[in-house]
PDB file of N, CA and C in Angstrom:
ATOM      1  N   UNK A   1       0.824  -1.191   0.000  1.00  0.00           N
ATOM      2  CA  UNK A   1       0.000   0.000   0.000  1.00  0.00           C
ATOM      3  C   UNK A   1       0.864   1.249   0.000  1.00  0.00           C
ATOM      4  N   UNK A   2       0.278   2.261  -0.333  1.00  0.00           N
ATOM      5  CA  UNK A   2       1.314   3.787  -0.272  1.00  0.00           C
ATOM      6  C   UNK A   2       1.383   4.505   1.020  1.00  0.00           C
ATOM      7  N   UNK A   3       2.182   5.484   1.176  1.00  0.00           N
ATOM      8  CA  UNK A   3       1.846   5.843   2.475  1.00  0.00           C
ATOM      9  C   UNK A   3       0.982   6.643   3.252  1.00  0.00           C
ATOM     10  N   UNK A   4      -0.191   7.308   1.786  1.00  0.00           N
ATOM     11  CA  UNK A   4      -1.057   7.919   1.703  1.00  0.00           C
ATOM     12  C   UNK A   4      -2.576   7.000   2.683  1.00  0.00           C
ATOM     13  N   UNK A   5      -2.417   5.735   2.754  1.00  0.00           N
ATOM     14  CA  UNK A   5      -3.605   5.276   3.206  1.00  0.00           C
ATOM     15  C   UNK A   5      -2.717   3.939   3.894  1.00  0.00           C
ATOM     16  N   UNK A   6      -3.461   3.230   4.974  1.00  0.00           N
ATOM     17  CA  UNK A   6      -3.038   2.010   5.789  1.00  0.00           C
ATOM     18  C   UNK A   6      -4.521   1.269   6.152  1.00  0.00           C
ATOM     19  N   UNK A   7      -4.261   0.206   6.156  1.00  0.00           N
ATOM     20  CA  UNK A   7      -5.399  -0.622   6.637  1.00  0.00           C
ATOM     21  C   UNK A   7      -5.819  -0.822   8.137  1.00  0.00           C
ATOM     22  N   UNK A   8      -6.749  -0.347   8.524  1.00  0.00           N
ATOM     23  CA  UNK A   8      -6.950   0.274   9.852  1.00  0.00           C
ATOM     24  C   UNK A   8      -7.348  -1.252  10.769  1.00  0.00           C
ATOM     25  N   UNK A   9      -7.405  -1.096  12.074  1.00  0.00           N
ATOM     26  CA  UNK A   9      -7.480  -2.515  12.784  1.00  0.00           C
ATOM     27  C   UNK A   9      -9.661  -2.777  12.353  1.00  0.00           C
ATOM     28  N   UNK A  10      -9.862  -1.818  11.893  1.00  0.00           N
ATOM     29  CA  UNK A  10     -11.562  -1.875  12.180  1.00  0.00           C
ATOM     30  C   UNK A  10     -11.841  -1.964  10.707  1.00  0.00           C
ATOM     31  N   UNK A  11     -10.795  -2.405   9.793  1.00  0.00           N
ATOM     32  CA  UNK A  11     -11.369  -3.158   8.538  1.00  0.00           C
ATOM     33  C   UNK A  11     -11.306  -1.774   7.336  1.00  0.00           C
ATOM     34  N   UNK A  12     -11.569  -0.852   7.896  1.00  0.00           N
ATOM     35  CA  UNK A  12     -11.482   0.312   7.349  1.00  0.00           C
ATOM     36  C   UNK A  12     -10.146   1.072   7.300  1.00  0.00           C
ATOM     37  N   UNK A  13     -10.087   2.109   5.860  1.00  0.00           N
ATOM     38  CA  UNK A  13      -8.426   2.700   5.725  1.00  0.00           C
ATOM     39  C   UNK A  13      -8.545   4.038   6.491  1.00  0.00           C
ATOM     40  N   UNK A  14      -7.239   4.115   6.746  1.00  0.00           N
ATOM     41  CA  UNK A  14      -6.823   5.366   8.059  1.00  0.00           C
ATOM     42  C   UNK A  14      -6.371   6.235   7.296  1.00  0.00           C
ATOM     43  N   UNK A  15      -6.594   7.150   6.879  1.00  0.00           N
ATOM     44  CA  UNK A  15      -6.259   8.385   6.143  1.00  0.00           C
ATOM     45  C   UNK A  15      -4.834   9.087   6.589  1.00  0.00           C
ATOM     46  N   UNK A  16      -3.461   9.225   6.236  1.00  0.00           N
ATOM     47  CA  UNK A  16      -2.344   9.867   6.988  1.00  0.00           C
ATOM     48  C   UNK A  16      -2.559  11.262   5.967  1.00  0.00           C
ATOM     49  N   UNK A  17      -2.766  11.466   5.056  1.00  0.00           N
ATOM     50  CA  UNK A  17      -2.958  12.710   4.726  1.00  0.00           C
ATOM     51  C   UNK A  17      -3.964  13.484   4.790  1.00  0.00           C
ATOM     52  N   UNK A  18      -4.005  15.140   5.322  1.00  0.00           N
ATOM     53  CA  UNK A  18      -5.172  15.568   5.970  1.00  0.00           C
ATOM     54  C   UNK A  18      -6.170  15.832   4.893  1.00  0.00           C
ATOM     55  N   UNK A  19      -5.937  16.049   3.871  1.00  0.00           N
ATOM     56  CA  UNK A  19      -6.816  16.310   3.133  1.00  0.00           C
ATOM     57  C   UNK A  19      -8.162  15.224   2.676  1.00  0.00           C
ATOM     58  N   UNK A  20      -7.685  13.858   3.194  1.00  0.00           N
ATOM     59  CA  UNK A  20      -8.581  12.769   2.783  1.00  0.00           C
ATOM     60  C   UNK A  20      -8.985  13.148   4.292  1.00  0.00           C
ATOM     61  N   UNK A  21      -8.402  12.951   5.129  1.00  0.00           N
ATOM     62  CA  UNK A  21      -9.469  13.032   6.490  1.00  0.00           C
ATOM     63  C   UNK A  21     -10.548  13.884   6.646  1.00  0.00           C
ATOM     64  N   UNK A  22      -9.965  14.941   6.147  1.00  0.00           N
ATOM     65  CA  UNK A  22     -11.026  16.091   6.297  1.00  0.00           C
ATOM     66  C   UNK A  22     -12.413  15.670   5.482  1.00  0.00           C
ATOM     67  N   UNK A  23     -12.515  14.914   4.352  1.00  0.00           N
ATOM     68  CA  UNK A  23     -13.159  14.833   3.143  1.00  0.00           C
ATOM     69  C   UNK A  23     -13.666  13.775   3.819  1.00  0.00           C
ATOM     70  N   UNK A  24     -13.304  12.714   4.413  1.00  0.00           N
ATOM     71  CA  UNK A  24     -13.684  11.628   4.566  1.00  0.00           C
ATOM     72  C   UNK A  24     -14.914  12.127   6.351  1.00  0.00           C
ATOM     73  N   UNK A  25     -14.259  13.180   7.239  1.00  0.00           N
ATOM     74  CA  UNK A  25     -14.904  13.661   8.179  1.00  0.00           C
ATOM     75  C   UNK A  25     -16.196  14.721   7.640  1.00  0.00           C
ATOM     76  N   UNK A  26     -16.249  14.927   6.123  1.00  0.00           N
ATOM     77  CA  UNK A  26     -17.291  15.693   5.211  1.00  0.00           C
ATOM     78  C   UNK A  26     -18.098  14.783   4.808  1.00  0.00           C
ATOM     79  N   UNK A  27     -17.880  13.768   4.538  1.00  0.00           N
ATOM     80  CA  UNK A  27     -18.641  12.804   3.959  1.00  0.00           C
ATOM     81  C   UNK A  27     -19.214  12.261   4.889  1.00  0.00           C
ATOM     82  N   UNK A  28     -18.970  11.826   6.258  1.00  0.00           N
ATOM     83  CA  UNK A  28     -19.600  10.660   7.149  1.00  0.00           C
ATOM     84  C   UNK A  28     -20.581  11.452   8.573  1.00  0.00           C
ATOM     85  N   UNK A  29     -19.946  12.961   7.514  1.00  0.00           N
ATOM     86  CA  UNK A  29     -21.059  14.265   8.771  1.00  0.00           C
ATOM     87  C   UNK A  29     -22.246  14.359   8.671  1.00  0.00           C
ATOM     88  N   UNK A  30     -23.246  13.741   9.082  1.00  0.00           N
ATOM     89  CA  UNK A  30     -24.546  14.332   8.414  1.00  0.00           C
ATOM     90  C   UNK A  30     -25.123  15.953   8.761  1.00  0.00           C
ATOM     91  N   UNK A  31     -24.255  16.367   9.623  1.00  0.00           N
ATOM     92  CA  UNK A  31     -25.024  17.743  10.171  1.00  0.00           C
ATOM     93  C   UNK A  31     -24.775  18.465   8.943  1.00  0.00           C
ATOM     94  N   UNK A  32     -25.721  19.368   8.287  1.00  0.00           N
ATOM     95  CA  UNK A  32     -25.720  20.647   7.836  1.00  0.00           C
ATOM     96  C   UNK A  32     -26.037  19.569   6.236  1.00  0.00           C
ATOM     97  N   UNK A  33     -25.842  18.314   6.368  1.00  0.00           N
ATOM     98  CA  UNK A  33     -25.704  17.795   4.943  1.00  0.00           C
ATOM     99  C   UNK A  33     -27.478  17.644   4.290  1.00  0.00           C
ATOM    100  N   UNK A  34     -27.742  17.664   3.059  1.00  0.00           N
ATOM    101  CA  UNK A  34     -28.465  17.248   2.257  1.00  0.00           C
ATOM    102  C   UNK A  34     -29.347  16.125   2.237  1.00  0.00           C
ATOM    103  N   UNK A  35     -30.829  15.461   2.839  1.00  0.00           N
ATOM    104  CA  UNK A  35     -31.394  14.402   2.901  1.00  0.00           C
ATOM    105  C   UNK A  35     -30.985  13.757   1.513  1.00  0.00           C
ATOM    106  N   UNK A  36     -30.919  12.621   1.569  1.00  0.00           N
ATOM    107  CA  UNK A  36     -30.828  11.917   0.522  1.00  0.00           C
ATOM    108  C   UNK A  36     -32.035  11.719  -0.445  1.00  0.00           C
ATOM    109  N   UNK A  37     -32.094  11.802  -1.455  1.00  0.00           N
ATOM    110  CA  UNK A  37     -33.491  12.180  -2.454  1.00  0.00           C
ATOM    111  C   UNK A  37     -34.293  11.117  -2.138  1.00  0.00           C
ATOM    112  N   UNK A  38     -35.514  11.642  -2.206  1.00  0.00           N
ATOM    113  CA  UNK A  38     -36.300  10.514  -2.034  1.00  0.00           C
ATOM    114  C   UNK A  38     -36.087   9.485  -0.020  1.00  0.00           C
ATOM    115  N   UNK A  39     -35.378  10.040   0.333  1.00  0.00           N
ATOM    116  CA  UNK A  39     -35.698   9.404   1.827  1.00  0.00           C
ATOM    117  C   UNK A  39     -36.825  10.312   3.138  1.00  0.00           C
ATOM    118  N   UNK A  40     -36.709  11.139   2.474  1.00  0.00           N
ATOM    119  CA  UNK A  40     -37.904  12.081   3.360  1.00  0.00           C
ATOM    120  C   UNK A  40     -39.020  12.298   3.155  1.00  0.00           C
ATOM    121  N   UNK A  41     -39.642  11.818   2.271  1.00  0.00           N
ATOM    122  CA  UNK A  41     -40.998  12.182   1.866  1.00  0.00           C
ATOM    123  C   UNK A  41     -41.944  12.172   2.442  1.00  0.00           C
ATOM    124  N   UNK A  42     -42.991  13.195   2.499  1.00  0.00           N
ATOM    125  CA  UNK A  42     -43.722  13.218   3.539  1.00  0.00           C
ATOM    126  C   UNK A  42     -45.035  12.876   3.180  1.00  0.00           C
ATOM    127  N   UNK A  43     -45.226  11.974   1.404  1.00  0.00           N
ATOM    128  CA  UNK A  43     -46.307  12.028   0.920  1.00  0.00           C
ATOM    129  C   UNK A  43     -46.542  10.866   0.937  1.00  0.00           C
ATOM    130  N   UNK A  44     -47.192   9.402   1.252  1.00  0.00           N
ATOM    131  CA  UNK A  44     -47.114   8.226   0.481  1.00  0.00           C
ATOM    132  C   UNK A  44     -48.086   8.199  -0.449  1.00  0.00           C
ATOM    133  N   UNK A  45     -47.191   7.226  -1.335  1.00  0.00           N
ATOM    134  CA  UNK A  45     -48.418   6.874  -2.487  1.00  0.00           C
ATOM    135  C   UNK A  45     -47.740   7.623  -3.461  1.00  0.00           C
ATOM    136  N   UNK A  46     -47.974   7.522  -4.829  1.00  0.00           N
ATOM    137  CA  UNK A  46     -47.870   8.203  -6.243  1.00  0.00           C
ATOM    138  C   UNK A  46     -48.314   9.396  -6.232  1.00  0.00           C
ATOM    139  N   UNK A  47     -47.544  10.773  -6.696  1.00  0.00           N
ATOM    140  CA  UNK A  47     -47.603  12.049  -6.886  1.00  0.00           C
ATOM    141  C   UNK A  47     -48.998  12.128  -7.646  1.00  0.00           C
ATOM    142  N   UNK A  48     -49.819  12.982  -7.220  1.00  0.00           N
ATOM    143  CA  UNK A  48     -51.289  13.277  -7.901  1.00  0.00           C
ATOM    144  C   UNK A  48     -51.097  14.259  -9.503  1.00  0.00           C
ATOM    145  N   UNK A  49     -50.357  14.491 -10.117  1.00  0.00           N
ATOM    146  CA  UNK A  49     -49.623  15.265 -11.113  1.00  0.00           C
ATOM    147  C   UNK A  49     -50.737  16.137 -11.856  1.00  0.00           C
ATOM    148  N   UNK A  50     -52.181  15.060 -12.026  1.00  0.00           N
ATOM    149  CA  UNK A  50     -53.304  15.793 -12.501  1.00  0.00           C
ATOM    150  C   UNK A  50     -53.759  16.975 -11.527  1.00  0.00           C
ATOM    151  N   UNK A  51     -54.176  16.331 -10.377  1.00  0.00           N
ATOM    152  CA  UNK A  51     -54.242  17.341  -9.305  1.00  0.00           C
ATOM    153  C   UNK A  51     -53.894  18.815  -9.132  1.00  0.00           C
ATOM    154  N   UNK A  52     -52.507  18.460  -8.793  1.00  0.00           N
ATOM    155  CA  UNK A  52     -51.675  19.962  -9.196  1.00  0.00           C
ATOM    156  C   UNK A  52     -51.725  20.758 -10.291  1.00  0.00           C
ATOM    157  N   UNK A  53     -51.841  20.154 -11.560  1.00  0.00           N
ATOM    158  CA  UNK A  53     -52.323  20.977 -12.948  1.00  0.00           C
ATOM    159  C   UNK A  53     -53.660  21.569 -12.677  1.00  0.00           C
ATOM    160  N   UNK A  54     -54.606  20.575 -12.071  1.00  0.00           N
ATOM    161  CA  UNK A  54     -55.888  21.656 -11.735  1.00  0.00           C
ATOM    162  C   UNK A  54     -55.583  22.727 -10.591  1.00  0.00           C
ATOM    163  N   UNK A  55     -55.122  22.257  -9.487  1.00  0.00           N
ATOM    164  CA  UNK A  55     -54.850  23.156  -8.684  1.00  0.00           C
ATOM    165  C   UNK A  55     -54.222  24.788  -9.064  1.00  0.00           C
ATOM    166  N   UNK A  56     -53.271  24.318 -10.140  1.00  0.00           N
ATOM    167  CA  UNK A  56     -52.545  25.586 -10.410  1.00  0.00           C
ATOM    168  C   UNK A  56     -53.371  26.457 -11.921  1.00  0.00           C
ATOM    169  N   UNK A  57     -54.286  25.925 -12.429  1.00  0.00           N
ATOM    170  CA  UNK A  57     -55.341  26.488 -13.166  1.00  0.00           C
ATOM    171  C   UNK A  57     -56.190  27.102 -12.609  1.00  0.00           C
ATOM    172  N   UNK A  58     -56.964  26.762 -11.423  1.00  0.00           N
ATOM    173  CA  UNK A  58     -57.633  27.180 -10.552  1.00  0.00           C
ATOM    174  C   UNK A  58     -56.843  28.821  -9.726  1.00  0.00           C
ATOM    175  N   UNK A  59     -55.619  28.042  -9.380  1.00  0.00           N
ATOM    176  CA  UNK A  59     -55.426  29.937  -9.124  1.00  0.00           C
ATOM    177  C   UNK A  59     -55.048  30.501 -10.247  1.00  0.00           C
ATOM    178  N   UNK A  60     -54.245  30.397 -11.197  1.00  0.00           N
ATOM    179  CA  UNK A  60     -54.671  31.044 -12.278  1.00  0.00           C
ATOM    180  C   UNK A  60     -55.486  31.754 -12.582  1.00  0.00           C
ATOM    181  N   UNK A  61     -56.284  31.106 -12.569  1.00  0.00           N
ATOM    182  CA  UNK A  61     -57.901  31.562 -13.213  1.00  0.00           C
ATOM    183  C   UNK A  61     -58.381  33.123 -12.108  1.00  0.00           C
ATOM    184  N   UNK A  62     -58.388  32.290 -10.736  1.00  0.00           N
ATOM    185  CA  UNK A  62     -58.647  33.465  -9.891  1.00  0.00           C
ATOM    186  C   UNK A  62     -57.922  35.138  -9.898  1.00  0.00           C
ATOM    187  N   UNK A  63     -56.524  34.483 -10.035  1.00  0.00           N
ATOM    188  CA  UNK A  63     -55.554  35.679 -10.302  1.00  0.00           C
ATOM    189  C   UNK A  63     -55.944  36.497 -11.288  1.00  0.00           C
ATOM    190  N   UNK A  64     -56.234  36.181 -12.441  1.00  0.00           N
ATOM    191  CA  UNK A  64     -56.712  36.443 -13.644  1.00  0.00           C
ATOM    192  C   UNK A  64     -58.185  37.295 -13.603  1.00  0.00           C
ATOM    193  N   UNK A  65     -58.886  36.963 -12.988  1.00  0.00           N
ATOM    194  CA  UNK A  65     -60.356  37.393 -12.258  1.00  0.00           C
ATOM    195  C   UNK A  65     -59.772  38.628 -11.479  1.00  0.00           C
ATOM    196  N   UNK A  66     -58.797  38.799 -10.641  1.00  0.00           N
ATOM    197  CA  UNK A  66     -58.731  39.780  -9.478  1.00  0.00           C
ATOM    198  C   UNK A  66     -57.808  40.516 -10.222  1.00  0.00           C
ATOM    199  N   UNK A  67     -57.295  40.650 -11.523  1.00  0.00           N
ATOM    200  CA  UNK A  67     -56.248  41.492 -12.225  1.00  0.00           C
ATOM    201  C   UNK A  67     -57.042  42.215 -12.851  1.00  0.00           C
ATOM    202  N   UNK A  68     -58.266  41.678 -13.322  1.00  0.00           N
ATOM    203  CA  UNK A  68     -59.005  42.525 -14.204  1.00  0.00           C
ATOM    204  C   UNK A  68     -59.573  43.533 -13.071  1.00  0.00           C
ATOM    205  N   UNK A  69     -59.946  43.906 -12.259  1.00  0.00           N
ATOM    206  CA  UNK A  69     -60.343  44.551 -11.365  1.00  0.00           C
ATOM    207  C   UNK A  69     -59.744  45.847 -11.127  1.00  0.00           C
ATOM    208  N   UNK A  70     -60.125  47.005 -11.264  1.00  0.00           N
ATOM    209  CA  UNK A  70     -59.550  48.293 -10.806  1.00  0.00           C
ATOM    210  C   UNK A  70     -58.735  48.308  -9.918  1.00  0.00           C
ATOM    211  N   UNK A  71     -59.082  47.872  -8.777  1.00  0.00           N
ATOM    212  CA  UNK A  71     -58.925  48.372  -7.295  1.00  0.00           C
ATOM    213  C   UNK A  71     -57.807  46.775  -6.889  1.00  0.00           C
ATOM    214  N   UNK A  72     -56.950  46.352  -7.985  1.00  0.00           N
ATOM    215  CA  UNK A  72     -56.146  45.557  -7.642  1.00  0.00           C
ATOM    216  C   UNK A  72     -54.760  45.642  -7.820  1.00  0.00           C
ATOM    217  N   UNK A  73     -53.923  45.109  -6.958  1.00  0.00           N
ATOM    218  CA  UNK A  73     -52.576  44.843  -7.364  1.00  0.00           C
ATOM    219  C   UNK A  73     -51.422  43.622  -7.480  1.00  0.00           C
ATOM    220  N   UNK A  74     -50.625  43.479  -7.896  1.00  0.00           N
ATOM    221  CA  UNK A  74     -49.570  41.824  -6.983  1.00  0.00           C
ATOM    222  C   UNK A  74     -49.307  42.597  -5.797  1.00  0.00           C
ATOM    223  N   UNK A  75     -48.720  41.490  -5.337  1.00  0.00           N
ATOM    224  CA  UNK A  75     -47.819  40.684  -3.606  1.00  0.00           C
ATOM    225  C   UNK A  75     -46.958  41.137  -4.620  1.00  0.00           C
ATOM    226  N   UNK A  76     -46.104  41.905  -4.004  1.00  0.00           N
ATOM    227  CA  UNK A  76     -44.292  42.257  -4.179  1.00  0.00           C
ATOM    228  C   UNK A  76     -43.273  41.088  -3.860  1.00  0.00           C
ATOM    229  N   UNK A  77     -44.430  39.802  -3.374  1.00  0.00           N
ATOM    230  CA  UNK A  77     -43.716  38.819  -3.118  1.00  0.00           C
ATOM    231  C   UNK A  77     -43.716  37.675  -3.966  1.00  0.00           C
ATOM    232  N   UNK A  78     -44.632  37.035  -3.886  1.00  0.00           N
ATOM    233  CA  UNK A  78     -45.536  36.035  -4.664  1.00  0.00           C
ATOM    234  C   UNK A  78     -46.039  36.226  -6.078  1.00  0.00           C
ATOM    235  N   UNK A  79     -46.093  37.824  -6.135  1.00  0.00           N
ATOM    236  CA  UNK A  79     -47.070  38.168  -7.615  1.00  0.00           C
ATOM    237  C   UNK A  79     -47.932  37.753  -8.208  1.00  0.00           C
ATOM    238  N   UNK A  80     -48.985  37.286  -7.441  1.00  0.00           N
ATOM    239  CA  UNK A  80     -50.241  37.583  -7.024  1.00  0.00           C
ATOM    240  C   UNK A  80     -50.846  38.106  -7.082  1.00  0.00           C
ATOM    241  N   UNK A  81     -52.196  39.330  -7.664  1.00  0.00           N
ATOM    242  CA  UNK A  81     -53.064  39.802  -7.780  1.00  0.00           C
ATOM    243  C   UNK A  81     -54.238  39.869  -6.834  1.00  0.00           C
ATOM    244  N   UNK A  82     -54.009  40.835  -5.472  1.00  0.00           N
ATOM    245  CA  UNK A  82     -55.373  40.782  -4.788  1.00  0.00           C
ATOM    246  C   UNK A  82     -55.875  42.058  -4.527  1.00  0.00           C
ATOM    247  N   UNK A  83     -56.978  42.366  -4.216  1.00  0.00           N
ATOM    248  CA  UNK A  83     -57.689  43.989  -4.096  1.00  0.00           C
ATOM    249  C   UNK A  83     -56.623  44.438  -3.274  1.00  0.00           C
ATOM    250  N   UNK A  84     -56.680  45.785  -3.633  1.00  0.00           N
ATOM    251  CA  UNK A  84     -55.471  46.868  -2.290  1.00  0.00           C
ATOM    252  C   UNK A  84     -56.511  46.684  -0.935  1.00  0.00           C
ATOM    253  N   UNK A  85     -57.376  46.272  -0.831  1.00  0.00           N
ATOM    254  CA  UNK A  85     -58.319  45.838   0.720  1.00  0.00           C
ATOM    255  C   UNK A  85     -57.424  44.702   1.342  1.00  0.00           C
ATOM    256  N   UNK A  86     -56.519  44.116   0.841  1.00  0.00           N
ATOM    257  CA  UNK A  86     -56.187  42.757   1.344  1.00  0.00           C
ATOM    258  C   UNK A  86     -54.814  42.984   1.460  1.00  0.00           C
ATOM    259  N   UNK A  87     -54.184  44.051   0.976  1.00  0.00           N
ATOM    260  CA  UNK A  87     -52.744  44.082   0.871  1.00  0.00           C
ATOM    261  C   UNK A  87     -52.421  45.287   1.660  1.00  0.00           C
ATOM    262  N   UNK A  88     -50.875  45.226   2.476  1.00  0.00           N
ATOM    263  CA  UNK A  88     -49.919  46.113   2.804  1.00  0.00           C
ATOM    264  C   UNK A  88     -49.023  47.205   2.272  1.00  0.00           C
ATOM    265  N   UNK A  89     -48.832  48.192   2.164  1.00  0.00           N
ATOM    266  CA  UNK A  89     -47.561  48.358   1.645  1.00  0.00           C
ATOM    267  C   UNK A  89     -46.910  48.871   2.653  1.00  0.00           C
ATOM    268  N   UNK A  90     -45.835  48.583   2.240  1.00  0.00           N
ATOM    269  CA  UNK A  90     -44.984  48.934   3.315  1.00  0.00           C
ATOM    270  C   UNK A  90     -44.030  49.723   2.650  1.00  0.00           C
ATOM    271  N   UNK A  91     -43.366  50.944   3.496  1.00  0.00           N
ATOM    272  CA  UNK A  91     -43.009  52.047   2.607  1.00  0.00           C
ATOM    273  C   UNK A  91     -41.776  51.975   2.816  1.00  0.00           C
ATOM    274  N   UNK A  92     -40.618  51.455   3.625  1.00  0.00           N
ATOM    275  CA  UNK A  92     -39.667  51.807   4.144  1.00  0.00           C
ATOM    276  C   UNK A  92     -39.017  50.427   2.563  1.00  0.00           C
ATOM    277  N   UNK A  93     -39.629  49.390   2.307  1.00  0.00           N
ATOM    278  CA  UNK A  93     -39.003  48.945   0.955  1.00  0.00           C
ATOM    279  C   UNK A  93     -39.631  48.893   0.075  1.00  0.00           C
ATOM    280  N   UNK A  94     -41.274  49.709  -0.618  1.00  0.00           N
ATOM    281  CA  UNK A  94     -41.378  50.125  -1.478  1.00  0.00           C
ATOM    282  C   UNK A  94     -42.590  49.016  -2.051  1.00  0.00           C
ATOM    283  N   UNK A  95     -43.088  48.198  -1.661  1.00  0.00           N
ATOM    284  CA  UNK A  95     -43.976  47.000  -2.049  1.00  0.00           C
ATOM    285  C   UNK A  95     -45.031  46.673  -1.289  1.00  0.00           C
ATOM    286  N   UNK A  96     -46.592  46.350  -2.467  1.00  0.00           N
ATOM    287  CA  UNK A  96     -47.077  45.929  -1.204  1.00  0.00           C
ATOM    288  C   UNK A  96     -46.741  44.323  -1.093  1.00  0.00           C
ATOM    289  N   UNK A  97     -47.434  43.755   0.017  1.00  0.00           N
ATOM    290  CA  UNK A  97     -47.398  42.934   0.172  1.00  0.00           C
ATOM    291  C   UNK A  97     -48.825  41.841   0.806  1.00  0.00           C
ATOM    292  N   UNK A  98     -49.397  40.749   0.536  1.00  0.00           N
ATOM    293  CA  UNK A  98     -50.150  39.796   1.241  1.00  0.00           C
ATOM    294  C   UNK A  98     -50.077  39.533   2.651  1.00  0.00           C
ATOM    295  N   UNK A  99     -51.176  39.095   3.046  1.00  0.00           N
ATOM    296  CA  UNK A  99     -50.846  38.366   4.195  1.00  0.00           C
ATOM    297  C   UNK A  99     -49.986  37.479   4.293  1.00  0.00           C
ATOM    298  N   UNK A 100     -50.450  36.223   3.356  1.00  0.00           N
ATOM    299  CA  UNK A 100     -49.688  35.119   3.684  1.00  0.00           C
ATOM    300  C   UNK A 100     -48.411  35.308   3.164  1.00  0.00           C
ATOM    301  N   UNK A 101     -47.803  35.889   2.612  1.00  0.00           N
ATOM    302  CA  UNK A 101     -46.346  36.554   2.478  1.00  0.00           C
ATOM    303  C   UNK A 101     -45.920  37.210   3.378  1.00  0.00           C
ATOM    304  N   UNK A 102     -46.368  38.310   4.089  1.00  0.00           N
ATOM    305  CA  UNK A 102     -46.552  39.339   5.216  1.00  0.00           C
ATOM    306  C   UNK A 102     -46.227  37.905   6.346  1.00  0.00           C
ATOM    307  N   UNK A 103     -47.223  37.370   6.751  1.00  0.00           N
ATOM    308  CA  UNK A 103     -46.514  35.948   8.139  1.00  0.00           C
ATOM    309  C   UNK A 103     -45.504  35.513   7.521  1.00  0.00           C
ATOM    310  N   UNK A 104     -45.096  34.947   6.274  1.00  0.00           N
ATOM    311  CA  UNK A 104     -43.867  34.054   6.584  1.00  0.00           C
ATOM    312  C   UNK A 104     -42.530  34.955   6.600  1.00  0.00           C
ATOM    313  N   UNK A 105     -42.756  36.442   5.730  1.00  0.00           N
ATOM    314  CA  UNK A 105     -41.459  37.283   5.837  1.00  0.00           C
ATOM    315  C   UNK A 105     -41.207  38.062   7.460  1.00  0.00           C
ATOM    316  N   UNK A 106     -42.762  37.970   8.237  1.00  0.00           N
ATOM    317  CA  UNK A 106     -42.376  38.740   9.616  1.00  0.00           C
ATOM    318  C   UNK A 106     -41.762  40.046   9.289  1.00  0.00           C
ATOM    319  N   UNK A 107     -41.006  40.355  10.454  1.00  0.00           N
ATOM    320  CA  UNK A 107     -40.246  41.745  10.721  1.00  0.00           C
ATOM    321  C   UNK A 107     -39.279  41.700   9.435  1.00  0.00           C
ATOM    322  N   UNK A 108     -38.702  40.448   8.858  1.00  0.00           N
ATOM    323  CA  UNK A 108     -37.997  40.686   7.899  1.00  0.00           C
ATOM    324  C   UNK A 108     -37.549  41.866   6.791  1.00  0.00           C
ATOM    325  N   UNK A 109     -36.882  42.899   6.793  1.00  0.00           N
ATOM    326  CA  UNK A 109     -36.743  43.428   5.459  1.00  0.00           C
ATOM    327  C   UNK A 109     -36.738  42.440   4.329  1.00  0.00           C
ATOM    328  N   UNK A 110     -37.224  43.160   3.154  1.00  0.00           N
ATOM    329  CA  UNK A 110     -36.710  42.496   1.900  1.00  0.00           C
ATOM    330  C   UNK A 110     -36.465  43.985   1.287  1.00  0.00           C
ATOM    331  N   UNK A 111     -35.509  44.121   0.840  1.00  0.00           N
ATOM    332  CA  UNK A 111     -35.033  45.335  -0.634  1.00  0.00           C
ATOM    333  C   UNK A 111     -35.486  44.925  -1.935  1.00  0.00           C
ATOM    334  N   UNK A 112     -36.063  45.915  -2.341  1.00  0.00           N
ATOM    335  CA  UNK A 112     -36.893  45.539  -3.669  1.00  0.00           C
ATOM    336  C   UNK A 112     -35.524  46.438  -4.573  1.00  0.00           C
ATOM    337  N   UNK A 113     -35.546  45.975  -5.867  1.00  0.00           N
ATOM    338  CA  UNK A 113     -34.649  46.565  -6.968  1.00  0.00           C
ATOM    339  C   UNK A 113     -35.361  47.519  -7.537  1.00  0.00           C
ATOM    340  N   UNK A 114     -36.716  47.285  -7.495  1.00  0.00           N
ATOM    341  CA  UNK A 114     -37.960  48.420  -8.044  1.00  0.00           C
ATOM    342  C   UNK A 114     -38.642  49.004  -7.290  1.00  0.00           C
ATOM    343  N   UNK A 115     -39.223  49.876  -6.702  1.00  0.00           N
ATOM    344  CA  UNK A 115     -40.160  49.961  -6.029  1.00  0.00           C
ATOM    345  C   UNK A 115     -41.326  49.882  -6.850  1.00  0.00           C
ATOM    346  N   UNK A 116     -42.824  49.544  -5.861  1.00  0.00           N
ATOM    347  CA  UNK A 116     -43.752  49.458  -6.704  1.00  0.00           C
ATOM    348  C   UNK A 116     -44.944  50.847  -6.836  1.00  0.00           C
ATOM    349  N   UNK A 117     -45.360  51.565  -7.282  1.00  0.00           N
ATOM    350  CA  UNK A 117     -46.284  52.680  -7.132  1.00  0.00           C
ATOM    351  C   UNK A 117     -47.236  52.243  -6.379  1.00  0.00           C
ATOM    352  N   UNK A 118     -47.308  53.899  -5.291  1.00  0.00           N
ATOM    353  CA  UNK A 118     -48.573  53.121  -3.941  1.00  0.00           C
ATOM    354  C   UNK A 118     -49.558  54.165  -4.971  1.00  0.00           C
ATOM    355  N   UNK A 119     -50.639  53.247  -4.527  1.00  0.00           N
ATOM    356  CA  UNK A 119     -52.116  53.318  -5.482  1.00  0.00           C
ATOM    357  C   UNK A 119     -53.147  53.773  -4.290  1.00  0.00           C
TER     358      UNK A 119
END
């Protein structure tokens, strides 16, 4: 063998150069690492694929309904289309915004590259 690797008493090779250790202590880390595809799923059963095509026609459609409307605008987030009755703006970054965008961003800033015209 070279002197780069030795056959360890636990069947496994002992790394003398640091660069395999390190790689080899990257590889056998699971913290911070990547689930393996397909081991987490939280769905059983076969993906509904039709489903989701209706699902995402359906808001479509609605979006489409609430754009034609005067008194509407997008989520600065989502881009989305809902009456200015339902939306925020918030002035300090220039967008409005949804509720359900509004809970998951919280206190969060976001910097917009555009601002959007308050209506």
């Amino acid at each position: 063998m070279s002197n780069s690797s030795t056959q360890g008493a636990g069947g496994g090779q002992e790394h003398n150069n640091s660069f395999a250790s390190r790689r080899d202590t990257r590889i056998n880390n699971n913290t911070g690492s990547l689930p393996v595809v397909g081991a987490a799923r939280g769905v059983s059963g076969p993906f509904d694929f039709e489903a989701m095509i209706a699902s995402l026609r359906e808001l479509f459609e609605r979006d489409r309904q609430i754009a034609s409307q005067p008194d509407s605008t997008r989520c600065g987030i989502c881009y989305l289309h809902f009456p200015l009755s339902e939306l925020n703006y918030r002035e300090k970054e220039g967008f409005y915004i949804c509720s359900s965008c509004e809970r998951q961003l919280g206190k969060q800033q976001m910097p917009m590259l555009r601002r959007q015209q308050k209506k």
